[in-house]
Protein backbone atom coordinates (compact mmCIF):
# COMPACT_ATOMS: atom_id res chain seq x y z
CA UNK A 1 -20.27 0.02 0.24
CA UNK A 2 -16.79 -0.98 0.83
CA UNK A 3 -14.48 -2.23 3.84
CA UNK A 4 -11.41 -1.43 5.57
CA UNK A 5 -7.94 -3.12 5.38
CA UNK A 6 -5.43 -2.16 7.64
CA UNK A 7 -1.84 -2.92 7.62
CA UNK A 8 1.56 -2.31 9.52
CA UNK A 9 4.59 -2.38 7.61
CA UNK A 10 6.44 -4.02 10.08
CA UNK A 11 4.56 -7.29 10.68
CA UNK A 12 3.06 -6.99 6.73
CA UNK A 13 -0.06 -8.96 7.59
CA UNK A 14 -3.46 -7.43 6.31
CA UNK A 15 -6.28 -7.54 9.24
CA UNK A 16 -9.76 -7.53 8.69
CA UNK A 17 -10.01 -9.04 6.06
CA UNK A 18 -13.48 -9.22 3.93
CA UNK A 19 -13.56 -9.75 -0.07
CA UNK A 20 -16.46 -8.29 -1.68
CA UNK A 21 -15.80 -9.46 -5.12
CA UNK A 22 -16.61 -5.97 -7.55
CA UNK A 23 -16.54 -3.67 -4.44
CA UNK A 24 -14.23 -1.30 -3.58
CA UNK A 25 -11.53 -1.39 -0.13
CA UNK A 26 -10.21 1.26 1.94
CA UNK A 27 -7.01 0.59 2.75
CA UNK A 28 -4.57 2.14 5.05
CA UNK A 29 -1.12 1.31 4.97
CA UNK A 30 1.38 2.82 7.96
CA UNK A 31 4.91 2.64 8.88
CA UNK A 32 6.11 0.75 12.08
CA UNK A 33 4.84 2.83 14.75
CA UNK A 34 3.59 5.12 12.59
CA UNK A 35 6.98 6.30 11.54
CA UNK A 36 7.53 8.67 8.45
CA UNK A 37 7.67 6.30 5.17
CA UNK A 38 8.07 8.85 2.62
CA UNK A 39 10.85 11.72 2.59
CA UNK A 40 11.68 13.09 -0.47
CA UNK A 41 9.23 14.22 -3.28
CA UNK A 42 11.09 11.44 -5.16
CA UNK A 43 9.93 8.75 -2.37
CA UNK A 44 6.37 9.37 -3.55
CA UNK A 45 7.03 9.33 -7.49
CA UNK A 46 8.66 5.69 -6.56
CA UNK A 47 5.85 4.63 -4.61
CA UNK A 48 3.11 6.21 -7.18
CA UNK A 49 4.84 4.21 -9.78
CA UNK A 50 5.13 0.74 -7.80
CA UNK A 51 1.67 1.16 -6.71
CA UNK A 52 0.52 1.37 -10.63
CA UNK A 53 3.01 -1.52 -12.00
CA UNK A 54 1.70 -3.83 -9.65
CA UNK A 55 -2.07 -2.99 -9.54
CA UNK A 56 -2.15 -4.07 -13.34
CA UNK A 57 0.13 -7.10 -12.56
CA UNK A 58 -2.26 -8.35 -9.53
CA UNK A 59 -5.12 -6.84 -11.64
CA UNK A 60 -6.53 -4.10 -9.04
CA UNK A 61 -8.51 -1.14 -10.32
CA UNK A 62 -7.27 2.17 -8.52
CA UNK A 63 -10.09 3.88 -8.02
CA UNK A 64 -8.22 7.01 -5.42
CA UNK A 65 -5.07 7.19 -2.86
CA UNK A 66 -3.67 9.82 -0.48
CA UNK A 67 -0.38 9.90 0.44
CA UNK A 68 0.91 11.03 3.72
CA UNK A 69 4.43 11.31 5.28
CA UNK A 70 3.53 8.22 7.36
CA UNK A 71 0.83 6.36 6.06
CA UNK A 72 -1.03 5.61 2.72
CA UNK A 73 -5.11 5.44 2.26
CA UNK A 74 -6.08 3.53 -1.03
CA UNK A 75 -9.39 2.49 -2.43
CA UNK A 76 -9.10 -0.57 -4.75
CA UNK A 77 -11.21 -2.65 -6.85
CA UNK A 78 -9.91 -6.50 -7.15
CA UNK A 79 -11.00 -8.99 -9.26
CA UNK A 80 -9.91 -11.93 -6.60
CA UNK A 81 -9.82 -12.80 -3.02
CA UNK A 82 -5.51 -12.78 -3.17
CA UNK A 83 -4.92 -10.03 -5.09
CA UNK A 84 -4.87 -7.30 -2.29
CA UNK A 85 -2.71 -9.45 -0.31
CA UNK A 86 -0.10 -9.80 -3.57
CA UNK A 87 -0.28 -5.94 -3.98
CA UNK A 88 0.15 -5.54 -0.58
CA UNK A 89 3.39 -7.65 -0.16
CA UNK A 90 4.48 -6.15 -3.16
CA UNK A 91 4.24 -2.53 -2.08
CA UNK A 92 5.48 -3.27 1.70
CA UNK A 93 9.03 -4.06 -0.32
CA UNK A 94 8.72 -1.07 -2.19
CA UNK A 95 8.57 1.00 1.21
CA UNK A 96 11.64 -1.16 2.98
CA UNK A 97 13.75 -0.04 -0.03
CA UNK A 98 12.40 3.72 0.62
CA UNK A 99 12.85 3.52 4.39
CA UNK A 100 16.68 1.71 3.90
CA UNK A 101 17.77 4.33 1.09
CA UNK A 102 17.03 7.30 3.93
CA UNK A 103 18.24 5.35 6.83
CA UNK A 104 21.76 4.87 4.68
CA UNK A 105 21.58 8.42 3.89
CA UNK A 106 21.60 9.75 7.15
């Protein structure tokens, strides 16, 4: 059993929100009208690396993710009702630095 988070980059709010304590959420994560978010190989090291820093700070299990050139699935364990939302928030900065290093690149 699990549930379904689903969040915009853009606005970084998380809708449908329901915490099942010990159960695992499918999240999807997209860029602002489901723009490309990562563009280099290295853009998905960064993320893969951000995403596993701040699981273990917020204390979220990983349990699988998929990567996409515009959106991210994840399926995470947490061990409290805010610690999605902090891992969230965390990650949504991670992609504005990814999106800003390509659009000063261009």
């Amino acid at each position: 059993m699990f549930s379904i988070i689903y969040m915009e980059i853009n606005y970084g709010t998380l809708t449908s929100i329901i915490f099942l304590p010990g159960y695992p959420q499918h999240i999807i994560q997209r860029g602002n009208n489901r723009q490309a978010t990562f563009f280099t190989d290295e853009d998905y090291k960064v993320y893969l690396d951000k995403l596993s820093l701040y699981a273990d700070k917020h204390k979220v299990q990983i349990h699988a993710y998929v990567l996409m050139t515009n959106h991210v699935h994840l399926l995470l364990t947490a061990v409290d009702e805010w610690s999605f939302s902090k891992l969230m928030q965390s990650l949504g900065g991670t992609m504005c630095f990814i999106l800003i290093k390509h659009t000063r690149n261009q």
